[in-house]
C-alpha atoms as a PDB file:
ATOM      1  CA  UNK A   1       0.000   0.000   0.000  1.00  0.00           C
ATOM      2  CA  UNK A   2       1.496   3.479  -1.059  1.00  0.00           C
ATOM      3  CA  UNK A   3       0.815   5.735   2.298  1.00  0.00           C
ATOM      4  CA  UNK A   4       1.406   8.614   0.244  1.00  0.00           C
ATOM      5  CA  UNK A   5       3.012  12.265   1.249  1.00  0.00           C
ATOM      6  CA  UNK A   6       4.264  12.325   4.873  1.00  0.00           C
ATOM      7  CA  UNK A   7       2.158  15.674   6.127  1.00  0.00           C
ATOM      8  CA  UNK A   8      -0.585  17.316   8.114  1.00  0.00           C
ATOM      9  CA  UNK A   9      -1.959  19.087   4.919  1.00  0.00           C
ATOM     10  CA  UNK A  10      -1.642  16.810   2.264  1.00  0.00           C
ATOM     11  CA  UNK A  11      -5.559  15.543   0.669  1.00  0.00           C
ATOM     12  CA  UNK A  12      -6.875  12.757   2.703  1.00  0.00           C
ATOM     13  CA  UNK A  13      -7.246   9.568   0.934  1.00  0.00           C
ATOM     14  CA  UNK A  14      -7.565   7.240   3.692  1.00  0.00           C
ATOM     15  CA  UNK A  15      -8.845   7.177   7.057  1.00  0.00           C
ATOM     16  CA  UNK A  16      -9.087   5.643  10.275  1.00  0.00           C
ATOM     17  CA  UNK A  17     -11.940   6.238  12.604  1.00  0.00           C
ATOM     18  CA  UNK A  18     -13.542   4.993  15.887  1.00  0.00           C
ATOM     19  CA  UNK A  19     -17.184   5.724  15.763  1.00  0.00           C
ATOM     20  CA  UNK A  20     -19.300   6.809  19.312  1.00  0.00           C
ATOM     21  CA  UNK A  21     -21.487   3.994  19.328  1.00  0.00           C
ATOM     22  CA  UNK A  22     -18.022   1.742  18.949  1.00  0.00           C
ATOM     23  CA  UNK A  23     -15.899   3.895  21.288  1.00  0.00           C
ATOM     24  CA  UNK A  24     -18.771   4.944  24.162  1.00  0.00           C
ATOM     25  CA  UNK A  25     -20.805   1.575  23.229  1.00  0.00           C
ATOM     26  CA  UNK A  26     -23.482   2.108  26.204  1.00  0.00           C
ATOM     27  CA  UNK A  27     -24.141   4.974  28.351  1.00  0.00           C
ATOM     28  CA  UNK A  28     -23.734   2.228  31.039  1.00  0.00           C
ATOM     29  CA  UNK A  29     -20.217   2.266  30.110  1.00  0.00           C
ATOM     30  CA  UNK A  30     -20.047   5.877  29.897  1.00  0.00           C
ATOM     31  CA  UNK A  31     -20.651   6.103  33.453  1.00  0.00           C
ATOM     32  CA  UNK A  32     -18.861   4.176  34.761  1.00  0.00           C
ATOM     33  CA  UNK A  33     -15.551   5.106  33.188  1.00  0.00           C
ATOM     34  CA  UNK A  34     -16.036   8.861  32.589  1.00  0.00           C
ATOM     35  CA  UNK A  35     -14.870   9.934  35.954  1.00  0.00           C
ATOM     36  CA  UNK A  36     -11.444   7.438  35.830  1.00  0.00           C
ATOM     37  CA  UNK A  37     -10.147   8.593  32.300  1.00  0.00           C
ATOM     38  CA  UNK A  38     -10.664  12.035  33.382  1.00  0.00           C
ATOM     39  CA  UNK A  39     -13.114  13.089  31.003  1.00  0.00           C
ATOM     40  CA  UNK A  40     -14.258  16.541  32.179  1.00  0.00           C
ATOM     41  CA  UNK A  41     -17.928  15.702  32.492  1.00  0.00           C
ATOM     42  CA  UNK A  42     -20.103  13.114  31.591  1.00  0.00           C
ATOM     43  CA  UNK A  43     -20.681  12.284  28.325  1.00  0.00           C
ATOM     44  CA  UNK A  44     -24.488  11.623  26.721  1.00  0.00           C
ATOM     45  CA  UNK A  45     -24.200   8.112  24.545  1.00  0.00           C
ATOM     46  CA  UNK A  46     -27.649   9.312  22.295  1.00  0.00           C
ATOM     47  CA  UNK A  47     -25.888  13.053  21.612  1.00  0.00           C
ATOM     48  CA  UNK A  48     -22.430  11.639  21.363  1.00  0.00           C
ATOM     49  CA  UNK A  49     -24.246   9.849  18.477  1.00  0.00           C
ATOM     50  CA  UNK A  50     -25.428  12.429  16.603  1.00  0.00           C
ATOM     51  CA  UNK A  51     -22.580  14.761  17.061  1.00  0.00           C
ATOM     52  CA  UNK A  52     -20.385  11.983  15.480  1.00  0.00           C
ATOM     53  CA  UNK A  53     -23.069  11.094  12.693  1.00  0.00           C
ATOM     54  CA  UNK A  54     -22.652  15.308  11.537  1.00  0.00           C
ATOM     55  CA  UNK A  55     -18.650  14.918  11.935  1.00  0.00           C
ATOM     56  CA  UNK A  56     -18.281  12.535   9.586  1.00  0.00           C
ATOM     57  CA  UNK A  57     -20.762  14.179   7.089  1.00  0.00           C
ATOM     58  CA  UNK A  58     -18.736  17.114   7.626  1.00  0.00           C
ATOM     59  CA  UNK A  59     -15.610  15.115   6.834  1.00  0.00           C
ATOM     60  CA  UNK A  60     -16.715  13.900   3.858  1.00  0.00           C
ATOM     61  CA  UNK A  61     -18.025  17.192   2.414  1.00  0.00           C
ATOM     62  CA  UNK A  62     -14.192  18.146   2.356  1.00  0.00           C
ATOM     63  CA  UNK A  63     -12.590  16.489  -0.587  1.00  0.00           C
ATOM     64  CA  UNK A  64     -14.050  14.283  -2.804  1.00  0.00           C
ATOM     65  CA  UNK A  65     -13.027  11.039  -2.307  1.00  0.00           C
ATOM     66  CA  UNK A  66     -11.695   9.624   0.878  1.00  0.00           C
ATOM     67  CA  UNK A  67     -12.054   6.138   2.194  1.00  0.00           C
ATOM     68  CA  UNK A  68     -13.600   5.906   5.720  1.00  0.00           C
ATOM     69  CA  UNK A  69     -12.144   2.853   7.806  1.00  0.00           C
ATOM     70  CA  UNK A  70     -13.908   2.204  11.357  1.00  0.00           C
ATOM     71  CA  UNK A  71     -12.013   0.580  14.206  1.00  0.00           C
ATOM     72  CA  UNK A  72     -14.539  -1.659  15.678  1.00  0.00           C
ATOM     73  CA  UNK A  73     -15.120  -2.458  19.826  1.00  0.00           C
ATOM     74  CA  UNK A  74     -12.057  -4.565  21.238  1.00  0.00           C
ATOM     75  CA  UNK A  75     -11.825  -5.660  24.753  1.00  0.00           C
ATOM     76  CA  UNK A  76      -9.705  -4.102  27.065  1.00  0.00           C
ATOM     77  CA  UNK A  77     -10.323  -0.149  25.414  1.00  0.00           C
ATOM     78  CA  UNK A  78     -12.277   2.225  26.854  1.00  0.00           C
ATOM     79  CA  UNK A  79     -13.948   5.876  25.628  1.00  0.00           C
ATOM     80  CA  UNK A  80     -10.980   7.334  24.978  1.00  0.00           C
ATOM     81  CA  UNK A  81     -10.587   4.638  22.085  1.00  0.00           C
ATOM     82  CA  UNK A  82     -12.423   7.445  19.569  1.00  0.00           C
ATOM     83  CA  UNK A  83      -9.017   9.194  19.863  1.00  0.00           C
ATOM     84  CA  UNK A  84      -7.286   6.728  17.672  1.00  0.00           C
ATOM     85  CA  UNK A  85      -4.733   9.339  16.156  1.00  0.00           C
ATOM     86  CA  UNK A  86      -2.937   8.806  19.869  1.00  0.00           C
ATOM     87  CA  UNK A  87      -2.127   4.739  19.454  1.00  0.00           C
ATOM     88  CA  UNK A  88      -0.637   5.121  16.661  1.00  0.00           C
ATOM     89  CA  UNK A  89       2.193   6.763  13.990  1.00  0.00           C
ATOM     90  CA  UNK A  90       1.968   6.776  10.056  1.00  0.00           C
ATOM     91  CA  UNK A  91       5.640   6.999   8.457  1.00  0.00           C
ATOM     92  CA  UNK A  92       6.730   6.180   4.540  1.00  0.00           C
ATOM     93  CA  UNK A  93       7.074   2.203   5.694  1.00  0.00           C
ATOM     94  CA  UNK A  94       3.897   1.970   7.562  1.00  0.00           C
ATOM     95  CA  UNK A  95       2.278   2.250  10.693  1.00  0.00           C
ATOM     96  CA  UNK A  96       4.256   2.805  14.089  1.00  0.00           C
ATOM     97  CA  UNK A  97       2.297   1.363  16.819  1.00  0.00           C
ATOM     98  CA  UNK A  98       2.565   3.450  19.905  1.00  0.00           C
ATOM     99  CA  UNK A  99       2.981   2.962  23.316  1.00  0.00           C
ATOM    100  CA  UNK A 100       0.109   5.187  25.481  1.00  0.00           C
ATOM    101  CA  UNK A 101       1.447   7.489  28.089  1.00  0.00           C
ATOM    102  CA  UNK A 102      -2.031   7.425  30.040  1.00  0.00           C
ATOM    103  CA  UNK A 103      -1.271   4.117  31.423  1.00  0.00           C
ATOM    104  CA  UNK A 104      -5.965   3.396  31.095  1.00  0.00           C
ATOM    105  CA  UNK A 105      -5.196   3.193  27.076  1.00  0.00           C
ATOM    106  CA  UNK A 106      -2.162   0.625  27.497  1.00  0.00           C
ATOM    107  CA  UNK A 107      -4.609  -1.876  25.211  1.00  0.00           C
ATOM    108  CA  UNK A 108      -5.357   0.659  22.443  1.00  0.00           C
ATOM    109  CA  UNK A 109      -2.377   0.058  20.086  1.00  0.00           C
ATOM    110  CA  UNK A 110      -2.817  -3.880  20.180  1.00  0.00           C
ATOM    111  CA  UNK A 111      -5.990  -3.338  19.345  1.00  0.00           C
ATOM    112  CA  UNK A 112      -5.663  -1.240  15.967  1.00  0.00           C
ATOM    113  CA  UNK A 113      -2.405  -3.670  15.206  1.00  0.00           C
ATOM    114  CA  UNK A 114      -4.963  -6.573  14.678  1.00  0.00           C
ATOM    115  CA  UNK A 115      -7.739  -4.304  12.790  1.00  0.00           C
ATOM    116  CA  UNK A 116      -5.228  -3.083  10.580  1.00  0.00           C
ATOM    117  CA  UNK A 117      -3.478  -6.291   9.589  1.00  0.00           C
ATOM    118  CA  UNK A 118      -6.797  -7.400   8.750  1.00  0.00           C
ATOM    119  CA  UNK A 119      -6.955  -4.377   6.158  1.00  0.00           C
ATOM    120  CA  UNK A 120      -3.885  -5.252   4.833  1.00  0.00           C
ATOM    121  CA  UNK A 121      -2.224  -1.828   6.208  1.00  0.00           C
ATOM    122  CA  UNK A 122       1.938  -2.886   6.628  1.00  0.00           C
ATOM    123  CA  UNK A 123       3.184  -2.454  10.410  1.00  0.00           C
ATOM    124  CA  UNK A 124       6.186  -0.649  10.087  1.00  0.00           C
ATOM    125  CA  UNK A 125       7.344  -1.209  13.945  1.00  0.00           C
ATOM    126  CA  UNK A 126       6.047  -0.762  17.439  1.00  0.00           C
ATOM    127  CA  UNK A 127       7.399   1.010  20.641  1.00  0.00           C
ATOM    128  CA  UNK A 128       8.374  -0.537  23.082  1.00  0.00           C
ATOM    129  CA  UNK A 129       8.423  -0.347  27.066  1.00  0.00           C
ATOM    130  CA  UNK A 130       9.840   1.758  28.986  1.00  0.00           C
ATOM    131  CA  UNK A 131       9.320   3.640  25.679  1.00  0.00           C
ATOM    132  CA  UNK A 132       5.747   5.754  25.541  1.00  0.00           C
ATOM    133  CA  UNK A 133       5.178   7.494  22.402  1.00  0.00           C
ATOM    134  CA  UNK A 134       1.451   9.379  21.496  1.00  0.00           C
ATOM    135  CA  UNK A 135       0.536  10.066  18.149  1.00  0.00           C
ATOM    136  CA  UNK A 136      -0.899  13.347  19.126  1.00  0.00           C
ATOM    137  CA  UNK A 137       2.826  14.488  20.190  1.00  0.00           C
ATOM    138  CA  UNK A 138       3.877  13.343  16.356  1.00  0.00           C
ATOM    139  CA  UNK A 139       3.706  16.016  13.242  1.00  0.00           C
ATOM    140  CA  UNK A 140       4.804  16.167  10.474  1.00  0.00           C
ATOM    141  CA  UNK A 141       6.310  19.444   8.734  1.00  0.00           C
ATOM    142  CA  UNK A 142       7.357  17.847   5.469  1.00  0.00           C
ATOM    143  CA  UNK A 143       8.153  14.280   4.107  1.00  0.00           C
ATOM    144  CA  UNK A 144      11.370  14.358   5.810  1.00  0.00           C
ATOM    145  CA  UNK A 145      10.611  16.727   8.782  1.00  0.00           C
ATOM    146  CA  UNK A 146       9.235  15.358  11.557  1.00  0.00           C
ATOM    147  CA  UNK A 147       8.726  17.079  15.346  1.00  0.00           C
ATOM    148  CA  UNK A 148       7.998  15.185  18.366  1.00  0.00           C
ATOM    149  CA  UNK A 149       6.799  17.035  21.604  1.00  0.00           C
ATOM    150  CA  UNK A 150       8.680  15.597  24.678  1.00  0.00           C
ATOM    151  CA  UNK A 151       6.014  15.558  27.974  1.00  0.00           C
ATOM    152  CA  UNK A 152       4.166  13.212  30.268  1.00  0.00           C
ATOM    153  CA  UNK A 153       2.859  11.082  27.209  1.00  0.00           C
ATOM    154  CA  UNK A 154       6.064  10.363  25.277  1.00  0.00           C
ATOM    155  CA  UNK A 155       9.320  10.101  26.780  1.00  0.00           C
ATOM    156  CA  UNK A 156      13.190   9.648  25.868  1.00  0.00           C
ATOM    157  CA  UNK A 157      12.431   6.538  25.048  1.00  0.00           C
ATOM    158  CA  UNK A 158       9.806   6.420  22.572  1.00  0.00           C
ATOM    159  CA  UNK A 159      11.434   9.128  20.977  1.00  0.00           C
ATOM    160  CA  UNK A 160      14.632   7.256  20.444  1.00  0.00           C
ATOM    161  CA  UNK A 161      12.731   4.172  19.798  1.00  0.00           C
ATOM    162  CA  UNK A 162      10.731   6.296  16.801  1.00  0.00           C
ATOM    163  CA  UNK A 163      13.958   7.528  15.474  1.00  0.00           C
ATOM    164  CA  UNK A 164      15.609   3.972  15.028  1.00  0.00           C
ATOM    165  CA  UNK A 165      12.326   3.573  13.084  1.00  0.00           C
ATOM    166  CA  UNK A 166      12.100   6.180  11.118  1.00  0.00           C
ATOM    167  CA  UNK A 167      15.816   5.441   9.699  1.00  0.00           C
ATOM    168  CA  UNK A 168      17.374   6.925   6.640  1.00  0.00           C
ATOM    169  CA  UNK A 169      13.609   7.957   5.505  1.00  0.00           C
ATOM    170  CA  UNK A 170      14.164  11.320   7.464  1.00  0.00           C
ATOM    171  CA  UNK A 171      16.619  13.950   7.879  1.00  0.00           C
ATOM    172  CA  UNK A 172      15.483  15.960  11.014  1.00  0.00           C
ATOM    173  CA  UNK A 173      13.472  15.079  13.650  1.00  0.00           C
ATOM    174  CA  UNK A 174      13.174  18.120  16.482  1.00  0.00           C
ATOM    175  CA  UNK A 175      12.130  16.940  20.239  1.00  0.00           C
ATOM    176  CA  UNK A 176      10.479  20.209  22.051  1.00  0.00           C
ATOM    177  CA  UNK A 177       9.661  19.846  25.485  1.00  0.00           C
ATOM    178  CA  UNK A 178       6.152  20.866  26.208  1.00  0.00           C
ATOM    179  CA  UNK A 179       4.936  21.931  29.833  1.00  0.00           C
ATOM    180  CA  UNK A 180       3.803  20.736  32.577  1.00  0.00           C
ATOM    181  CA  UNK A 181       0.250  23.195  32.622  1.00  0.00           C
ATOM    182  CA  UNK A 182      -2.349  21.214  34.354  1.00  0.00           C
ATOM    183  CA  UNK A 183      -0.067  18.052  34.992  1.00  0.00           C
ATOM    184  CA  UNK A 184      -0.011  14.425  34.423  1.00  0.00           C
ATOM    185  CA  UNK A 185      -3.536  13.526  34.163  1.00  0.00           C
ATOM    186  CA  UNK A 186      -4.660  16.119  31.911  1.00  0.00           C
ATOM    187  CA  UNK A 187      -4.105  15.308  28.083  1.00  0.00           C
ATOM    188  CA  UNK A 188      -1.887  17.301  26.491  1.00  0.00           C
ATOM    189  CA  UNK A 189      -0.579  16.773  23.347  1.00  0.00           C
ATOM    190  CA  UNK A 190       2.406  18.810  20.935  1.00  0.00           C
ATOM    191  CA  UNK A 191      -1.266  18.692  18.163  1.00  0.00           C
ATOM    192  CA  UNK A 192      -2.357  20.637  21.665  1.00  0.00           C
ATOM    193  CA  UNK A 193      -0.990  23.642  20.297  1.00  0.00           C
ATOM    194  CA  UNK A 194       0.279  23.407  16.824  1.00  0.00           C
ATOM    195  CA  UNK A 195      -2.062  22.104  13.642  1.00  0.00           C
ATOM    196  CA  UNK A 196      -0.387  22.830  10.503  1.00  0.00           C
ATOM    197  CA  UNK A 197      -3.191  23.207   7.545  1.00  0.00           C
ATOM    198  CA  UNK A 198      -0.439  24.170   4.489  1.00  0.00           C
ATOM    199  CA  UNK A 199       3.410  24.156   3.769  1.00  0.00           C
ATOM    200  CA  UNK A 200       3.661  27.393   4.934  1.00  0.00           C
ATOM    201  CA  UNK A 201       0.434  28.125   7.608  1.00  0.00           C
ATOM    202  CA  UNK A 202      -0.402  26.613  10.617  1.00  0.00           C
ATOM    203  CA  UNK A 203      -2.469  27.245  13.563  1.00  0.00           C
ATOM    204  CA  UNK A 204      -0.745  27.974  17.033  1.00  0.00           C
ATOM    205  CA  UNK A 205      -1.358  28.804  21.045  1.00  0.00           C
ATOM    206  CA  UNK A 206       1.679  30.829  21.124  1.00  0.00           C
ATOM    207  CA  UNK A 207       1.473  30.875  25.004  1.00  0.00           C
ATOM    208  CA  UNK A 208       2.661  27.160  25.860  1.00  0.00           C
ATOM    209  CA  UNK A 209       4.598  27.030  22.992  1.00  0.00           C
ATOM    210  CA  UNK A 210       8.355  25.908  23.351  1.00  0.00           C
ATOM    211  CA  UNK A 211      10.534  28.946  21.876  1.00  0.00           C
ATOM    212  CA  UNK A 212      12.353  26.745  19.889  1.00  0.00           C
ATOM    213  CA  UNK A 213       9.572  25.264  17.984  1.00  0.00           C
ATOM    214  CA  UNK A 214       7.837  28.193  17.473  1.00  0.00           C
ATOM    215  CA  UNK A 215      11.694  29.980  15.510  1.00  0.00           C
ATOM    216  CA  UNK A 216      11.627  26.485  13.747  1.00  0.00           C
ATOM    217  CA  UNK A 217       7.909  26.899  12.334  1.00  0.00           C
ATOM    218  CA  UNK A 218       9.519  31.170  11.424  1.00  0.00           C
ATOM    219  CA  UNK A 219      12.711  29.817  10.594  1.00  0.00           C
ATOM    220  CA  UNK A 220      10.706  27.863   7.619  1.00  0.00           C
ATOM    221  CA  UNK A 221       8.636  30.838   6.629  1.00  0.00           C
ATOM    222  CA  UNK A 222       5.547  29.524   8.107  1.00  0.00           C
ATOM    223  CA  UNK A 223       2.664  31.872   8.829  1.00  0.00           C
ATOM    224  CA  UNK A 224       1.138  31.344  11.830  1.00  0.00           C
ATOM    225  CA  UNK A 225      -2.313  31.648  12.649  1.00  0.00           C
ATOM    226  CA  UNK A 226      -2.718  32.539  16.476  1.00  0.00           C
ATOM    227  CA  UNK A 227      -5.299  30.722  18.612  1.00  0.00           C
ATOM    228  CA  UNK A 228      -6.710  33.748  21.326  1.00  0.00           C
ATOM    229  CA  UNK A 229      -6.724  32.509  25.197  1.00  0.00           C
ATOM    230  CA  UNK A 230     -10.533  32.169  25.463  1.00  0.00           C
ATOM    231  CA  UNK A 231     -10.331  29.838  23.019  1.00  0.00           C
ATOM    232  CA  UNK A 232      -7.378  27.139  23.615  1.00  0.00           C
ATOM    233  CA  UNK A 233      -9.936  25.612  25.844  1.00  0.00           C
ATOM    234  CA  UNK A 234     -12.609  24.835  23.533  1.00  0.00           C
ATOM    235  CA  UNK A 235      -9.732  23.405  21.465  1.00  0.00           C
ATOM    236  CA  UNK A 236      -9.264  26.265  18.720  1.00  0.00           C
ATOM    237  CA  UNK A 237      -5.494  25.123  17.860  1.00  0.00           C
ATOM    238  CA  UNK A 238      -6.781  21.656  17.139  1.00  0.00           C
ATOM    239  CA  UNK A 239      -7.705  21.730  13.406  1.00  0.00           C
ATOM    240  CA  UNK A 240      -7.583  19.449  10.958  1.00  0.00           C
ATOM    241  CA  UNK A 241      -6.550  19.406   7.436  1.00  0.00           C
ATOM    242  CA  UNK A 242      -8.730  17.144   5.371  1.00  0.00           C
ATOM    243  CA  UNK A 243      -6.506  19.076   2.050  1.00  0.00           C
ATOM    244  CA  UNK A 244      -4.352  22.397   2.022  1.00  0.00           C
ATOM    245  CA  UNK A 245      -6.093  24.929   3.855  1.00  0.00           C
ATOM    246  CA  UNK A 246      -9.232  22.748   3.592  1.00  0.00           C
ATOM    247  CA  UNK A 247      -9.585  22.682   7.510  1.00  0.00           C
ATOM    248  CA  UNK A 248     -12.237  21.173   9.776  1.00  0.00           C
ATOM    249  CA  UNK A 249     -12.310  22.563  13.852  1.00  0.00           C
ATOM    250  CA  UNK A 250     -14.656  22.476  16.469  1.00  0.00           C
ATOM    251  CA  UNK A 251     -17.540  25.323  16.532  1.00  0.00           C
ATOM    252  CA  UNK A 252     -17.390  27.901  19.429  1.00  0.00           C
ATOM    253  CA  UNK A 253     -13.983  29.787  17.901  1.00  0.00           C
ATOM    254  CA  UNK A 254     -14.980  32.261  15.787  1.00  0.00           C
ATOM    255  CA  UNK A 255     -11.981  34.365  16.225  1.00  0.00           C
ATOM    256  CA  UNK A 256      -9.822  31.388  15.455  1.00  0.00           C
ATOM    257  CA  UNK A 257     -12.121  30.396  12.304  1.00  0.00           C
ATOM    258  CA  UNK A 258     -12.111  34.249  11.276  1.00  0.00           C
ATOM    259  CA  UNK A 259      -7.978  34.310  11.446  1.00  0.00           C
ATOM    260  CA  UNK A 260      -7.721  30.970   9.312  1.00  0.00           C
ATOM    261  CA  UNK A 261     -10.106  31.964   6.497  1.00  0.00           C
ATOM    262  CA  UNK A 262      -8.430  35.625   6.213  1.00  0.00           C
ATOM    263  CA  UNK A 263      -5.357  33.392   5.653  1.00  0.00           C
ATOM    264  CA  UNK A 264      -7.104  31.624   2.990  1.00  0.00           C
ATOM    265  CA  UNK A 265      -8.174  28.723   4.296  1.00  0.00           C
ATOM    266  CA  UNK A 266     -11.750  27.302   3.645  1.00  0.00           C
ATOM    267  CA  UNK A 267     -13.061  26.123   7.055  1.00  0.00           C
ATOM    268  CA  UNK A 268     -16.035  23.792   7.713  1.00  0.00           C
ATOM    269  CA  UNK A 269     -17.012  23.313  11.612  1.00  0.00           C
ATOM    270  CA  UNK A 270     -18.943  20.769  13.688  1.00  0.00           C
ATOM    271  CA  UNK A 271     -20.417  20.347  17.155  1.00  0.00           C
ATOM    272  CA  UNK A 272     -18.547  18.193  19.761  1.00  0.00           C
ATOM    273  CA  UNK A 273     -19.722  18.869  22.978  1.00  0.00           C
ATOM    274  CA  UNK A 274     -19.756  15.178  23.545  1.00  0.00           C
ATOM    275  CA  UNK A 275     -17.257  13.664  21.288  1.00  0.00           C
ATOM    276  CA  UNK A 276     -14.692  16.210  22.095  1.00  0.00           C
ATOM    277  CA  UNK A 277     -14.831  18.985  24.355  1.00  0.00           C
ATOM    278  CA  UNK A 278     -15.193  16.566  27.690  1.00  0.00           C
ATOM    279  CA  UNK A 279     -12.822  14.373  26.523  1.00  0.00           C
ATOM    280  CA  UNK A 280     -10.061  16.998  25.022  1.00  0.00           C
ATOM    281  CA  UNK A 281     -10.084  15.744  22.075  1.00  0.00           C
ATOM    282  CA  UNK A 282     -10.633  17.674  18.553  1.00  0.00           C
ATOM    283  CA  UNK A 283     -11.230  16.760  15.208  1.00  0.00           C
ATOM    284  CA  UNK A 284      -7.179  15.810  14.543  1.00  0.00           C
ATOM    285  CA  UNK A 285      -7.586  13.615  17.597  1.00  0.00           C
ATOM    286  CA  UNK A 286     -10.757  11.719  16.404  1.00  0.00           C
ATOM    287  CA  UNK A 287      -8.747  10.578  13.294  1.00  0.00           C
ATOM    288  CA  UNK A 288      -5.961   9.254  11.764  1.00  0.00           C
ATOM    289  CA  UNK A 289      -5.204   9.622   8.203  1.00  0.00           C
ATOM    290  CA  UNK A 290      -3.444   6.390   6.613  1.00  0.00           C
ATOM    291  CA  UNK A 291      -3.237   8.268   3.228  1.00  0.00           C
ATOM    292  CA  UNK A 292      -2.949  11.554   1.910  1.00  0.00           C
ATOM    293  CA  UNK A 293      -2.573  12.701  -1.497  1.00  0.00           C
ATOM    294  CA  UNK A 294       1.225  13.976  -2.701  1.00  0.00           C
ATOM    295  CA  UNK A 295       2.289  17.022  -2.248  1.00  0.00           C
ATOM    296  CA  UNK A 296       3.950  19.661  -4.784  1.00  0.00           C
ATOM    297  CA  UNK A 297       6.794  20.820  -2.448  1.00  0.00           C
ATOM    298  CA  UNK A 298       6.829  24.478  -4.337  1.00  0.00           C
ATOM    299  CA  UNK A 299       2.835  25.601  -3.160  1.00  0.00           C
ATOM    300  CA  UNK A 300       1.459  22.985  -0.882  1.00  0.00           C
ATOM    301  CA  UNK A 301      -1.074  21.079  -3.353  1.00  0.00           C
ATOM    302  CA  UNK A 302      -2.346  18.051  -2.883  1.00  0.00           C
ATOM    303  CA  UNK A 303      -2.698  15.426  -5.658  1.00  0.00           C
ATOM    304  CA  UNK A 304      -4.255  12.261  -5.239  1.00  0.00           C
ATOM    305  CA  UNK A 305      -1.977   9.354  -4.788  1.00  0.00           C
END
């Protein structure tokens, strides 16, 4: 299988998704593991529902032909299971199977390992203990740039562990250490505060980001799109990039939205109260893209692969 171009931007041509009913599976379950995985209130299983059923219609009004895979229920995974960008790593030779930092989602990678052998999707390597490594702390700035936030869900490591990986099929890889803010139990991810949505624009939370990352994104002529304080909580810096500057966020950051499509960007929004917002995770953390069209290195296009 040809993954295609090693971005955030490039067109989506494959993708991985947990669905609610899959992820939450009862509202039984919902309550009784809400409170442990430190979701920030209790989710609703029948809204949860919806909300996903509009997500993916507003996924699939962004390009025009994208193949929708679904993780099904697996034993031993809980609700945080709809984040399924966090398990796992997509490089040139496959997928990297992670190794979860929130000790609760220990089963998650195992469990996508055996979905996506059955789909015929190569496993390119795995990390291993006393390794942790999130995909949510993994982006990509080009085919052969990749940065990797160092925090309480990827350590030394993982991070050496993904370099041996990665191999000769890179030539940087940048380690930024992120903060502490609200400590071990809260999820924070690098994709926290930086979603790039072209070559050369991304969206930021300039306030907890490392200095050094933030020259690298400059140093690289990148213009960056600035994520206002009242919103970093309803997850404004957490966009996704279905295509270049075709983006997809959460609703409730208008200033955010407003900055992106005076940038250019074309910007489609959905409602996550449930899906997202109580369980910190945005639309970048609800999927993860096997295959995205090439890009043309000179202005940031996407071409199918």
């Amino acid at each position: 299988m040809r993954l295609g171009c090693l971005s955030e931007f490039g067109t989506v041509t494959r993708l991985v998704l947990k669905h609610a009913r899959d992820a939450f599976r009862s509202q039984d379950a919902i309550d009784t593991e809400w409170p442990s995985l430190a979701f920030s209130a209790r989710p609703d299983f029948a809204r949860a529902l919806d909300e996903y059923e509009r997500f993916l219609h507003v996924l699939q009004s962004t390009v025009a032909a994208c193949d929708l895979h679904y993780l099904p229920s697996a034993p031993g995974v809980g609700l945080d299971s709809i984040y399924v960008r966090d398990a796992a790593v997509t490089c040139g030779r496959g997928v990297i199977l992670g190794a979860m930092g929130k000790p609760e989602r220990g089963a998650e990678p195992a469990a996508q390992e055996a979905e996506l052998r059955r789909s015929g999707i190569p496993i390119a390597g795995a990390i291993r203990p006393p390794g942790r490594l999130e995909g949510g702390d993994v982006v990509w700035l080009d085919a052969r740039t990749v940065v990797v936030g160092h925090g309480y869900r990827t350590n030394d490591a993982g991070i050496r562990q993904l370099r041996e990986l990665l191999g000769e099929t890179i030539d940087e890889l940048h380690v930024v250490g992120l903060p502490h803010w609200r400590g071990p139990r809260d999820v924070f991810h690098l994709m926290s505060i930086l979603s790039p949505v072209d070559r050369d624009l991304a969206v930021v939370y300039s306030p907890l980001m490392p200095v050094p990352l933030r020259g690298l994104l400059l140093a690289r002529g990148m213009t960056l799109v600035e994520v206002p304080e009242e919103e970093f909580q309803s997850l404004g810096s957490n966009v996704l990039a279905m295509a270049p500057r075709r983006c997809v966020m959460l609703e409730g950051n208008p200033q955010t939205r407003n900055r992106l499509e005076h940038a250019g960007a074309a910007v489609l929004v959905y409602r996550g109260d449930e899906i997202s917002l109580k369980g910190g995770g945005g639309p970048t953390c609800l999927t993860r893209p096997i295959a995205r069209g090439m890009c043309d290195p000179r202005h940031g296009l996407g071409n199918a692969s």
